[in-house]
Protein backbone atom coordinates (compact mmCIF):
# COMPACT_ATOMS: atom_id res chain seq x y z
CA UNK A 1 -65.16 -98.42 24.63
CA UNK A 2 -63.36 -95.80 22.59
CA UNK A 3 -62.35 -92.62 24.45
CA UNK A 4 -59.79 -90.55 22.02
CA UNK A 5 -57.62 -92.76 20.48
CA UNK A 6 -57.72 -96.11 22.03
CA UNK A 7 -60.07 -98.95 23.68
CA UNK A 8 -60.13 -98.75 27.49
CA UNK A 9 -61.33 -101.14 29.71
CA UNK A 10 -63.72 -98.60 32.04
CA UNK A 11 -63.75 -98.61 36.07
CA UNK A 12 -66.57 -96.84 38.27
CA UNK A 13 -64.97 -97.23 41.52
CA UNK A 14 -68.58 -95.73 43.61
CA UNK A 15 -70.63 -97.79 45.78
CA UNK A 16 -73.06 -100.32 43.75
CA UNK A 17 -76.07 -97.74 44.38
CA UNK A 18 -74.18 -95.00 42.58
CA UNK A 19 -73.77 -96.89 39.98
CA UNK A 20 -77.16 -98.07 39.74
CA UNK A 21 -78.15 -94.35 39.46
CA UNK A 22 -76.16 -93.61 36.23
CA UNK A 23 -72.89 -94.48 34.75
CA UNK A 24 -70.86 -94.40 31.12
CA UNK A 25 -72.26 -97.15 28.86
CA UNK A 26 -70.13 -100.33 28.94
CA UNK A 27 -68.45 -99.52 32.28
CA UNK A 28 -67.65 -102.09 34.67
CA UNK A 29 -68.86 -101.47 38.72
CA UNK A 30 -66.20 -102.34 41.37
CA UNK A 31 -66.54 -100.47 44.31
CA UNK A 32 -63.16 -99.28 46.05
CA UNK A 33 -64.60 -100.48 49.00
CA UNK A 34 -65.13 -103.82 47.68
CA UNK A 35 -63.58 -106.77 50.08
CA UNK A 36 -62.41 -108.52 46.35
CA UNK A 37 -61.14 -105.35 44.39
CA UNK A 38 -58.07 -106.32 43.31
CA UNK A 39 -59.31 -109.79 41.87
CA UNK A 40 -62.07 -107.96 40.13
CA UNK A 41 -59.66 -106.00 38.56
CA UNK A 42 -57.88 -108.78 37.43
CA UNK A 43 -60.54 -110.12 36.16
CA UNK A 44 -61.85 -107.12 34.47
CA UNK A 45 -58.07 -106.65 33.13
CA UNK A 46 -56.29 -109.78 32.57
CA UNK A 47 -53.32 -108.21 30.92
CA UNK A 48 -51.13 -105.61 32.76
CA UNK A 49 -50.95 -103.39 29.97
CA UNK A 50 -54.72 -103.09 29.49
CA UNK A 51 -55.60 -99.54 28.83
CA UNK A 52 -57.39 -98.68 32.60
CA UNK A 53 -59.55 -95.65 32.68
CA UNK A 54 -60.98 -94.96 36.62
CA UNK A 55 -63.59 -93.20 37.35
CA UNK A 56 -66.17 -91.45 40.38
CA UNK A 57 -68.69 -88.67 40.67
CA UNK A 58 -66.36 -86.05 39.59
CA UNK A 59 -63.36 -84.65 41.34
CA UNK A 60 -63.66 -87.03 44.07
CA UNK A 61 -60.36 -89.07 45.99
CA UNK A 62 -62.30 -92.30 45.12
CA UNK A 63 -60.71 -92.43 41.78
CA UNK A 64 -57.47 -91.26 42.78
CA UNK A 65 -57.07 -93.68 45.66
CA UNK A 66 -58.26 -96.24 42.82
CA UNK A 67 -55.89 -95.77 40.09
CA UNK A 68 -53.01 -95.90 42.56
CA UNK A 69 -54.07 -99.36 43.44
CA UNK A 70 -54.23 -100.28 40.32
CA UNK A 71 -51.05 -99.13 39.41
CA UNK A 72 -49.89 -100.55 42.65
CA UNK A 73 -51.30 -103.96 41.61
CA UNK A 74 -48.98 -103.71 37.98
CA UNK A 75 -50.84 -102.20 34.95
CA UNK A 76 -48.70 -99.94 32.95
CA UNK A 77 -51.87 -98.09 31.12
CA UNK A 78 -54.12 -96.29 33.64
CA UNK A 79 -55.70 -93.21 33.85
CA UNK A 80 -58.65 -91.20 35.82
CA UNK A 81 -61.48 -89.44 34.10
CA UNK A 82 -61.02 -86.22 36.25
CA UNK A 83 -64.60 -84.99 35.28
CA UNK A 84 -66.05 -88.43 35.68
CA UNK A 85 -69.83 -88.47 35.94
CA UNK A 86 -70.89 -84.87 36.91
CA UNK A 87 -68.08 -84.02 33.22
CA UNK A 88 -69.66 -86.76 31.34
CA UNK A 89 -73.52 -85.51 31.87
CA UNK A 90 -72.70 -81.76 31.55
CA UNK A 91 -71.51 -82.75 27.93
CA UNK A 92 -74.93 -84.55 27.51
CA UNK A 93 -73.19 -87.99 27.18
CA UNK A 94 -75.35 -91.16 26.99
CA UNK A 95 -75.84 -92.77 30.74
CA UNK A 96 -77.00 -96.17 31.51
CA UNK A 97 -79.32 -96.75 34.51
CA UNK A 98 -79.29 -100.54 36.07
């Protein structure tokens, strides 16, 4: 995915069933909450300075508590979509549904 000015590899840190209700197109689900989140990240994001962008329902803690793993974990390149879903379908945005 392209998000101004680079490729990021996209995180939805909600529950599986949030997720399954809508998220950005070519995001990848792994649930803060998750017993294996830090290997799914790896595995998401192989290189450390993969460009990370982290993202919940909107202003939520979930993302923030997320990216500070991350960051915790190594990677050099990650962000939070402050907005996140509630920003993304206010601009009228393309969702998926799973």
């Amino acid at each position: 995915m392209v998000l101004s000015g680079g490729e990021y590899i996209l995180i939805n840190v909600l529950d599986r069933e949030q997720f399954d209700s809508g998220h950005i197109p070519t995001s990848i689900n792994i649930p803060l909450d998750s017993g294996d989140f830090d290997g799914r990240i790896r595995k998401a994001a192989p290189k450390k300075n993969s460009k990370i962008l982290v993202y919940c329902t909107n202003y939520c803690e979930t993302s923030v508590r997320g990216a500070k793993r991350i960051v915790a974990m190594g990677y050099t390149d990650v962000s939070r979509y402050e907005g996140g879903m509630k920003d993304w379908e206010e601009a009228n945005l393309p969702i998926e549904k799973s």
